[in-house]
N, C-alpha and C. Protein backbone atom coordinates (compact mmCIF):
# COMPACT_ATOMS: atom_id res chain seq x y z
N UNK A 1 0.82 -1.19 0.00
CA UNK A 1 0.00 0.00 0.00
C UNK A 1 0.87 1.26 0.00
N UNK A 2 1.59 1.35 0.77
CA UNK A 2 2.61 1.99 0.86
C UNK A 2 3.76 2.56 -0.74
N UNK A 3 3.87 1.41 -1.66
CA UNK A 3 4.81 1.68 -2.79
C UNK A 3 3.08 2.21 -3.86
N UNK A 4 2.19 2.21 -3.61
CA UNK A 4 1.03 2.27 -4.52
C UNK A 4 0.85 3.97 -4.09
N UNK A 5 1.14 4.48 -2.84
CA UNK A 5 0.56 5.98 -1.95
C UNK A 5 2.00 6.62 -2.97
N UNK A 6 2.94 5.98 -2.61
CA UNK A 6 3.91 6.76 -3.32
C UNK A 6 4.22 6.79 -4.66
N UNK A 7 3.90 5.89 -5.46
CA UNK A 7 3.83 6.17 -6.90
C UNK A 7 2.51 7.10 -7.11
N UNK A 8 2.02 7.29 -6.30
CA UNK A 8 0.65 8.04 -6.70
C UNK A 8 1.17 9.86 -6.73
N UNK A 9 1.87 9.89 -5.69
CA UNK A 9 2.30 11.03 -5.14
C UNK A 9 3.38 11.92 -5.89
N UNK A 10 4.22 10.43 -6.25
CA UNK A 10 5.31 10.84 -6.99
C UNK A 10 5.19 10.94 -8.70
N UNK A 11 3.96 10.43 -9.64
CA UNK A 11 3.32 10.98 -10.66
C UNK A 11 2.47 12.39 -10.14
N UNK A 12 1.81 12.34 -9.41
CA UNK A 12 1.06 14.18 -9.10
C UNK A 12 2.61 15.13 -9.40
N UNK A 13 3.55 14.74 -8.35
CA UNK A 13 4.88 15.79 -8.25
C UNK A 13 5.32 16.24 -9.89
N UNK A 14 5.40 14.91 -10.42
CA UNK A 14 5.83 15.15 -11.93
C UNK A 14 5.57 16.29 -12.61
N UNK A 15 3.74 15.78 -12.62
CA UNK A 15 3.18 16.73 -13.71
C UNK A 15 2.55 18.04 -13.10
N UNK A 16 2.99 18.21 -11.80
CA UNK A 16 2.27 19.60 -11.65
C UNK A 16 3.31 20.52 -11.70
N UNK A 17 4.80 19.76 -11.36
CA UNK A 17 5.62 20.83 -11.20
C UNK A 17 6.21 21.00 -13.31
N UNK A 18 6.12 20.42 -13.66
CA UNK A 18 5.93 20.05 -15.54
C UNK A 18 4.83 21.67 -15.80
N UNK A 19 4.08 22.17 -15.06
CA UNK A 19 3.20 23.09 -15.80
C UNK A 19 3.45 24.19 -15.39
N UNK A 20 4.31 24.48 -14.19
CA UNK A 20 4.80 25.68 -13.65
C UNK A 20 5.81 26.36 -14.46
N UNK A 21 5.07 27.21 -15.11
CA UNK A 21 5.91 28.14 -15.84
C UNK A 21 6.11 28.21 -17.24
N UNK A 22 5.22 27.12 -17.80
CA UNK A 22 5.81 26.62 -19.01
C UNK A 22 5.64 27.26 -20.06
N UNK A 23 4.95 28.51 -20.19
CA UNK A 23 4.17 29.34 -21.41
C UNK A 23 5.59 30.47 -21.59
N UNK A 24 6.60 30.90 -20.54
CA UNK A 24 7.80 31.43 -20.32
C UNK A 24 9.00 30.60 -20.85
N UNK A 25 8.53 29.46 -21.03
CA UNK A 25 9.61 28.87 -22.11
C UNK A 25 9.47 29.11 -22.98
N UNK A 26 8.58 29.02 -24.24
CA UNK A 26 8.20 29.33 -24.80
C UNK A 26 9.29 30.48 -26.02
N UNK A 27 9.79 30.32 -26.47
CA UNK A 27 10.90 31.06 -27.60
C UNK A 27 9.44 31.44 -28.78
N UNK A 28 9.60 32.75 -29.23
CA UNK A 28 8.93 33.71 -30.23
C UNK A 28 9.06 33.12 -31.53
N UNK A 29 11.03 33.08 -31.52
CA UNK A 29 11.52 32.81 -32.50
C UNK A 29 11.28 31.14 -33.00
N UNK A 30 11.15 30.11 -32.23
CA UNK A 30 10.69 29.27 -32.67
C UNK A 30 8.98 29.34 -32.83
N UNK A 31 8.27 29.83 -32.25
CA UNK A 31 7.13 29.81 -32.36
C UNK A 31 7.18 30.21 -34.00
N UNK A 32 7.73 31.56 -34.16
CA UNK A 32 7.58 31.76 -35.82
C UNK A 32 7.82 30.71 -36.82
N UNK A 33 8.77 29.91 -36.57
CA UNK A 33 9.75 29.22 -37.53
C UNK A 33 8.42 27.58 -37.55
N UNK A 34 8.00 27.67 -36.40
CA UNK A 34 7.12 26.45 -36.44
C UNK A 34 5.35 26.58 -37.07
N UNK A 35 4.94 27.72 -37.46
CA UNK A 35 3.77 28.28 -38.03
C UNK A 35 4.27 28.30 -39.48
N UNK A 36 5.71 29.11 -39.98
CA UNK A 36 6.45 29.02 -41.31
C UNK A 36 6.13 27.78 -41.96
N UNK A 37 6.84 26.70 -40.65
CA UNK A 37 6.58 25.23 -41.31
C UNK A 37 5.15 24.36 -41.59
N UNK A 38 4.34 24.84 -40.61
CA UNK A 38 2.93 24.37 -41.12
C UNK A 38 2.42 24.97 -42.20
N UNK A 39 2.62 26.74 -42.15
CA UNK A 39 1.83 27.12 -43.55
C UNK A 39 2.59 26.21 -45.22
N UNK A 40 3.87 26.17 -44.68
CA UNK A 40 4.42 25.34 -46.19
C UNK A 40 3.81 23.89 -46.10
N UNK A 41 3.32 23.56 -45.04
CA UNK A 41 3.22 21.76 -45.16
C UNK A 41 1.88 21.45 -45.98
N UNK A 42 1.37 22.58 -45.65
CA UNK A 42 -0.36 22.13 -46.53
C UNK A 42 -0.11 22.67 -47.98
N UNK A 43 1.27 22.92 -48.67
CA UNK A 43 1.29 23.74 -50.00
C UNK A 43 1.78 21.76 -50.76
N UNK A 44 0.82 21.40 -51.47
CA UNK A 44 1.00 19.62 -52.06
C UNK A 44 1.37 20.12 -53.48
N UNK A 45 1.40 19.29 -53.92
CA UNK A 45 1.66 19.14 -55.26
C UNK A 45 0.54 18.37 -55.82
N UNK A 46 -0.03 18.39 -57.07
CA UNK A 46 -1.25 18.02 -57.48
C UNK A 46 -1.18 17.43 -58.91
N UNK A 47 -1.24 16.37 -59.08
CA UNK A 47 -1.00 15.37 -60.46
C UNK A 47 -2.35 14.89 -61.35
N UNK A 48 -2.25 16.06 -62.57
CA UNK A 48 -3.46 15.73 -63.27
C UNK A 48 -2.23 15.05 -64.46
N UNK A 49 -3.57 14.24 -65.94
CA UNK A 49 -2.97 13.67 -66.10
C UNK A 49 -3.80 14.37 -67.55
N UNK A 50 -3.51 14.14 -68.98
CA UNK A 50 -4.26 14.42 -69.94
C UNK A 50 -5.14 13.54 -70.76
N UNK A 51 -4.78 12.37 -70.05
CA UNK A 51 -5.92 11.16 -69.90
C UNK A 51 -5.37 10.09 -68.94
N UNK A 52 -6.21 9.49 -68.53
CA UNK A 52 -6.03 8.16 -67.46
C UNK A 52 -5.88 6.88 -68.09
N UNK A 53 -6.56 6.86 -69.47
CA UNK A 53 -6.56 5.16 -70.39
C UNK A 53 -6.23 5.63 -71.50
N UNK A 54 -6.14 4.98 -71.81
CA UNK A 54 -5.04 4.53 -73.58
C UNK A 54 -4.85 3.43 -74.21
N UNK A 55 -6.46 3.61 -75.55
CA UNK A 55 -6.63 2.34 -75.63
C UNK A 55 -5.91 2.27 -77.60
N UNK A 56 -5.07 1.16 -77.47
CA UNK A 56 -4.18 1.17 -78.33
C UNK A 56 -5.48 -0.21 -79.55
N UNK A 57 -6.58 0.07 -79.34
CA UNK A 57 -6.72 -0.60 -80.41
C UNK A 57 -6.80 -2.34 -80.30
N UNK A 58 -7.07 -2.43 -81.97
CA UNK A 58 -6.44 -4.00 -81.93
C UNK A 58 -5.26 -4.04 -82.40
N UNK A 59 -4.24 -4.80 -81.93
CA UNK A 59 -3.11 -5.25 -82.53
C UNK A 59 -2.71 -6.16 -82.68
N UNK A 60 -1.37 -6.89 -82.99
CA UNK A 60 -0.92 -8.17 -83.54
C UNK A 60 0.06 -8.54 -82.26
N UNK A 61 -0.48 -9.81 -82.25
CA UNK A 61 0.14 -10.05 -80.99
C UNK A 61 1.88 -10.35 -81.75
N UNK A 62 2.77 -9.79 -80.35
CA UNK A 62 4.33 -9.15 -80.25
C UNK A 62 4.58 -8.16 -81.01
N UNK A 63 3.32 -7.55 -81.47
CA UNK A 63 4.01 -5.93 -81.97
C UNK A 63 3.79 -4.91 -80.43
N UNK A 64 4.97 -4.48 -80.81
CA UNK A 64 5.45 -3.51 -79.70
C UNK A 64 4.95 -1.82 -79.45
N UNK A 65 4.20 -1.41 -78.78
CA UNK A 65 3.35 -0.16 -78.63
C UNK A 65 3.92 0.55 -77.84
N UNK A 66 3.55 1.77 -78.05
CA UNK A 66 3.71 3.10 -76.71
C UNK A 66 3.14 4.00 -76.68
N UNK A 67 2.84 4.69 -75.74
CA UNK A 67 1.69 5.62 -75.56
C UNK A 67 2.43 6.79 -74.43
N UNK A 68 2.16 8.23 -74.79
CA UNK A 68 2.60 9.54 -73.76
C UNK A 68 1.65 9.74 -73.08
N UNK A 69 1.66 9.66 -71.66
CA UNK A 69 0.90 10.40 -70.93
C UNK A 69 1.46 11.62 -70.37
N UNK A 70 1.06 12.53 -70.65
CA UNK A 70 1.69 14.17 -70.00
C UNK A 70 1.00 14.48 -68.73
N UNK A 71 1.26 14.86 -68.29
CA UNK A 71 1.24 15.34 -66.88
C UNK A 71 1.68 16.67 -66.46
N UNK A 72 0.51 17.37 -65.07
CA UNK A 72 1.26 18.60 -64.75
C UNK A 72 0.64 18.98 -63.45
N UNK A 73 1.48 19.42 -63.03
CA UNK A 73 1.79 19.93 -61.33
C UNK A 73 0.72 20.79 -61.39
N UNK A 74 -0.56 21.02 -61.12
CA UNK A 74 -1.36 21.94 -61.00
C UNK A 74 -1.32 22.92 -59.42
N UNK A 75 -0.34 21.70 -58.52
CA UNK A 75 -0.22 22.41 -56.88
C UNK A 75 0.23 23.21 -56.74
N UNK A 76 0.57 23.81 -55.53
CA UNK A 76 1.29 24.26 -55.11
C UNK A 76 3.19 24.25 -54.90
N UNK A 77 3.21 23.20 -55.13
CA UNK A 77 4.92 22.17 -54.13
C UNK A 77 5.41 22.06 -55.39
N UNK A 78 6.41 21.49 -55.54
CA UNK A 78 7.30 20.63 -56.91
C UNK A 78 6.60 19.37 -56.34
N UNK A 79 6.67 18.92 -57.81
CA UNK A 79 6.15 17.39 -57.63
C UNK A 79 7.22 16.06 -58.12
N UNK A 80 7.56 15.62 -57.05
CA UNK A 80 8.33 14.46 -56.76
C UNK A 80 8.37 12.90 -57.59
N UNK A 81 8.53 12.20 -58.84
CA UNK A 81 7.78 10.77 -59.12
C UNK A 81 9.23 9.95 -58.83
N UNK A 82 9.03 9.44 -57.32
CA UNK A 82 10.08 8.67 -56.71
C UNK A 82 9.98 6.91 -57.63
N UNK A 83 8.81 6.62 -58.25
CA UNK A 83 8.71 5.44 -58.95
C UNK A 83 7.39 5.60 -59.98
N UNK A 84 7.57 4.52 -60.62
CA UNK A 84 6.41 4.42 -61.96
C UNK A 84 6.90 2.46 -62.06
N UNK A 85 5.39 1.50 -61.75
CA UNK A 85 5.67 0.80 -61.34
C UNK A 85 4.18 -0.12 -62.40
N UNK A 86 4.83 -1.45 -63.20
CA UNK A 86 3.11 -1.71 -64.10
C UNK A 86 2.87 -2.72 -63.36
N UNK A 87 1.63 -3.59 -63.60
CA UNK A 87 1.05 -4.64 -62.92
C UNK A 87 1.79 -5.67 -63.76
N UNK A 88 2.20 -5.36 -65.22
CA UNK A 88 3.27 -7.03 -65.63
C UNK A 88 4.42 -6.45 -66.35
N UNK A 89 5.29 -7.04 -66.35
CA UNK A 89 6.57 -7.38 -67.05
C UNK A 89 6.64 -6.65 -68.27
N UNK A 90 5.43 -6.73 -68.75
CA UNK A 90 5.67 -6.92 -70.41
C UNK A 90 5.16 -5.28 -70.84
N UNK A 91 4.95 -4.79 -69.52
CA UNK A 91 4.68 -3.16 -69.80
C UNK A 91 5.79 -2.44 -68.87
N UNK A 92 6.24 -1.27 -69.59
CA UNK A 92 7.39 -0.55 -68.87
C UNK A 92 7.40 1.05 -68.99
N UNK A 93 6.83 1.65 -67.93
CA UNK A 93 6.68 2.43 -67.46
C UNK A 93 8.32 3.57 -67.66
N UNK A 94 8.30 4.86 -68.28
CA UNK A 94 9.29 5.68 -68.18
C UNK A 94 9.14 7.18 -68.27
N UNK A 95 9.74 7.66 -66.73
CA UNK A 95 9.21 9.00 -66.18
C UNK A 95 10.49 9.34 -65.79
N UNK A 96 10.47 10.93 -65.21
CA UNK A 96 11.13 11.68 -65.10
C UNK A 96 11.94 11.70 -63.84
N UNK A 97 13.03 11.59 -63.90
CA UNK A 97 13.83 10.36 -62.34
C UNK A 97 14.86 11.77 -62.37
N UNK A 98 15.10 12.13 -60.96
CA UNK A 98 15.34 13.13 -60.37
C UNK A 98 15.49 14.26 -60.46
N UNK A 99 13.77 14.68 -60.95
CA UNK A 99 14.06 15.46 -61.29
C UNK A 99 12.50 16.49 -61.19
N UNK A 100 12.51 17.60 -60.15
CA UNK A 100 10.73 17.88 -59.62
C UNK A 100 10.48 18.10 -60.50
N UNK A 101 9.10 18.64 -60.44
CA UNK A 101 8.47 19.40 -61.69
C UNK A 101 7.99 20.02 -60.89
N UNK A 102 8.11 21.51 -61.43
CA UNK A 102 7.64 22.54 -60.64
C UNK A 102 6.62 22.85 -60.86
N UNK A 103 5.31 23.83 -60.17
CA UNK A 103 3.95 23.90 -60.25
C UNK A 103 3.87 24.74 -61.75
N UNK A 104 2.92 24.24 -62.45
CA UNK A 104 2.35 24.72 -63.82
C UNK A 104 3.21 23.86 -64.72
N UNK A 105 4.45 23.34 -64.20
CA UNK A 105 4.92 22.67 -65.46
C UNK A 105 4.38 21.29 -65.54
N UNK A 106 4.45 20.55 -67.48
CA UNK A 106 4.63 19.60 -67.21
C UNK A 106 5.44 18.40 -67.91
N UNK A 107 5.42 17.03 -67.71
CA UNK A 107 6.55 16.21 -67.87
C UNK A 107 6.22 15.42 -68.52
N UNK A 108 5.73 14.17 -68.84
CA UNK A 108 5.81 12.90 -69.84
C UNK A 108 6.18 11.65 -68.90
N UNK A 109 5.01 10.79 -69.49
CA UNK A 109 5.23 9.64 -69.09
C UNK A 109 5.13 8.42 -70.18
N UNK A 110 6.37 7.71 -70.77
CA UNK A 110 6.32 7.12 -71.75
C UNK A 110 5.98 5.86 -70.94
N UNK A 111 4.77 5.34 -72.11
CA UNK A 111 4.38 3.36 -71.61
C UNK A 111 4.66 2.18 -73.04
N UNK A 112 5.16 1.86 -72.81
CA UNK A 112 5.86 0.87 -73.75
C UNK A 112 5.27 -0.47 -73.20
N UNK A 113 4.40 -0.92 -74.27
CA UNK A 113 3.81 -2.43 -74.45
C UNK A 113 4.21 -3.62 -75.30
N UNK A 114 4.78 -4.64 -75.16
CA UNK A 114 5.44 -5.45 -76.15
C UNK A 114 4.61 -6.30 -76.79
N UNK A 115 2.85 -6.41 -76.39
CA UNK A 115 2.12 -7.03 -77.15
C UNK A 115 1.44 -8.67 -76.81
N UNK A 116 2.24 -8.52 -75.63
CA UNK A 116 1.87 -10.37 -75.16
C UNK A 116 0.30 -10.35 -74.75
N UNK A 117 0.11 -11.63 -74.79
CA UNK A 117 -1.19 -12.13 -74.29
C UNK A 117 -1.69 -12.07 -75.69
N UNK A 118 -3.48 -12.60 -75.14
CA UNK A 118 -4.30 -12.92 -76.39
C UNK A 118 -5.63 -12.35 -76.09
N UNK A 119 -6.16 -11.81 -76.82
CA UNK A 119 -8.04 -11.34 -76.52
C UNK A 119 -7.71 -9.72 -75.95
N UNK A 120 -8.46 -9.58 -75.14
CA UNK A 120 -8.90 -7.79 -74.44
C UNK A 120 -7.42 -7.87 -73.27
N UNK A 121 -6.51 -7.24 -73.37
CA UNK A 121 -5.61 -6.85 -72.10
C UNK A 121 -5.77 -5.67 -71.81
N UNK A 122 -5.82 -5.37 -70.37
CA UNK A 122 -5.54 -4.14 -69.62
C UNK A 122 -4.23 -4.15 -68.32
N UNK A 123 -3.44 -3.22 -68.54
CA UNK A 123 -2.54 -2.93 -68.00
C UNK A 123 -2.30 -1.89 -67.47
N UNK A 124 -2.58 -1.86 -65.54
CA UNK A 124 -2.01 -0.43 -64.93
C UNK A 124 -0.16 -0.34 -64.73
N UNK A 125 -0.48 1.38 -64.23
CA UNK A 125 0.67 1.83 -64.31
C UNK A 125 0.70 2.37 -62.86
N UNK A 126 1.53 2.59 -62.08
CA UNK A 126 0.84 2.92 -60.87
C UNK A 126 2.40 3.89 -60.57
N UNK A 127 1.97 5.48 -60.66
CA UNK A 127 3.10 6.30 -60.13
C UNK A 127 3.37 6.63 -58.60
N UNK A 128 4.22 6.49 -58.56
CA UNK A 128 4.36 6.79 -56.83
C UNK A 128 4.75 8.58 -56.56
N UNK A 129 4.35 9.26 -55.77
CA UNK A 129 4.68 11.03 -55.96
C UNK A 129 4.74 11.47 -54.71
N UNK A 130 5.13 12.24 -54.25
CA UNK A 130 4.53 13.17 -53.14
C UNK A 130 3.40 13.87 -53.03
N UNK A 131 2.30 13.55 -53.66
CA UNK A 131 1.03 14.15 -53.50
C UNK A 131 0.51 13.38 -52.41
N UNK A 132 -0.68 14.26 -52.27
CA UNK A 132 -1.99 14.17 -51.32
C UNK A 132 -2.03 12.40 -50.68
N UNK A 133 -2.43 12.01 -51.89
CA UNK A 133 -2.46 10.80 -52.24
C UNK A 133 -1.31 9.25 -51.82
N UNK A 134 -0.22 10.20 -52.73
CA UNK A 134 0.95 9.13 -52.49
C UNK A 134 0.69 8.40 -53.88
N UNK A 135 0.04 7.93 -54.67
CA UNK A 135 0.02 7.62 -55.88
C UNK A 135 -0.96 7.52 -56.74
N UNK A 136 -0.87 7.50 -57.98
CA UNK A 136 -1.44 7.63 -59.02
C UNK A 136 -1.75 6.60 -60.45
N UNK A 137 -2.52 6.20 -60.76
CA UNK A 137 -2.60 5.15 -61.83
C UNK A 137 -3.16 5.63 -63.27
N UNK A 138 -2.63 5.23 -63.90
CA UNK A 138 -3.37 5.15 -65.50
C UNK A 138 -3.22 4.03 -66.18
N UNK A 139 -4.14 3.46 -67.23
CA UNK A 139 -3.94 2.20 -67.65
C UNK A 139 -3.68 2.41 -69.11
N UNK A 140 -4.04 1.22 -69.48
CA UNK A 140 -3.59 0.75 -71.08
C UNK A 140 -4.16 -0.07 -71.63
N UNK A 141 -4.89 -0.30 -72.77
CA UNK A 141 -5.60 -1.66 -72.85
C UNK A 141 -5.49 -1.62 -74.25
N UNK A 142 -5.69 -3.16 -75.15
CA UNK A 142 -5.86 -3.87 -76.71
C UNK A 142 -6.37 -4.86 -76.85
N UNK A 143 -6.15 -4.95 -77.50
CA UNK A 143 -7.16 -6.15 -78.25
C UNK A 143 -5.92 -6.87 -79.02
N UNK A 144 -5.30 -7.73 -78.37
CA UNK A 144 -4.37 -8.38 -79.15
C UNK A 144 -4.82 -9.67 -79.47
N UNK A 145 -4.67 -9.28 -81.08
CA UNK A 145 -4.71 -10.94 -82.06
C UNK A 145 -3.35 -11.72 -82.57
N UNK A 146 -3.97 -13.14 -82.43
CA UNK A 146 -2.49 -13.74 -83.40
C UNK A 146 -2.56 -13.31 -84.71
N UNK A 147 -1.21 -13.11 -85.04
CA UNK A 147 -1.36 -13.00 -86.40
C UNK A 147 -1.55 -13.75 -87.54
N UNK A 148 -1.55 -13.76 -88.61
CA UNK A 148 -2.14 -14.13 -89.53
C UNK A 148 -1.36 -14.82 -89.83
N UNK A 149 -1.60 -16.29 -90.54
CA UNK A 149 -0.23 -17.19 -90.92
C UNK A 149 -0.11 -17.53 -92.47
């Protein structure tokens, strides 16, 4: 009972003597520098795209395709694309690697398809950014036939 009276006593001591005074710590100059940093934290970067799908048609299966998707920073921030990542192999994703894009500008995203499979394919692309979000997708789809013998 005794070690229970004094842990009781000795958490009260903690936190009351913890509030004496503490608004006098308090630095101006960091106060400024820490409002600076919130007003910049809500300034994102914003990733529109000039279409989301890209449909390449019918084609012959192993003919090799590609398609531009452009893109542009409509935010505030530079916009960051730390990766560009597809759901298969046989699509390959190529973006702009270290290098921001600043607000109003914009960049290119080449998708290169080599044609595999047979019937209706769809293929995402999935960008990774510093936006809102954290990432972004656009797809790809055909109609690949065998060819003719």
């Amino acid at each position: 009972m005794k070690k229970v009276l004094l842990t009781i006593a000795l958490v009260v001591a903690v936190f009351t003597s913890c509030k004496k005074d503490a608004a006098s710590k308090v630095k101006a100059e960091n106060v400024a520098q820490a409002a600076a940093r919130d007003k910049a934290a809500g300034k994102l970067p914003v990733l529109e795209f000039d279409k989301k799908e890209h449909d390449f048609g019918t084609i012959q299966r192993g003919t090799a395709v590609e398609t531009v998707f452009k893109l542009t920073n409509t935010g505030e921030a530079p916009l960051v694309i730390t990766n560009a990542t597809s759901s298969c192999g046989c699509t390959i994703p190529e973006y702009p690697k270290d290098k921001p894009i600043a607000p109003g500008e914009t960049a290119e995203l080449l998708v290169k398809y080599n044609g595999s499979g047979i019937n209706q394919v769809t293929k995402t692309v999935t960008i990774t950014t510093n936006t809102e979000k954290g990432s972004e997708q656009v797809r790809i789809k055909a109609f690949v036939e065998e060819p003719a013998k």
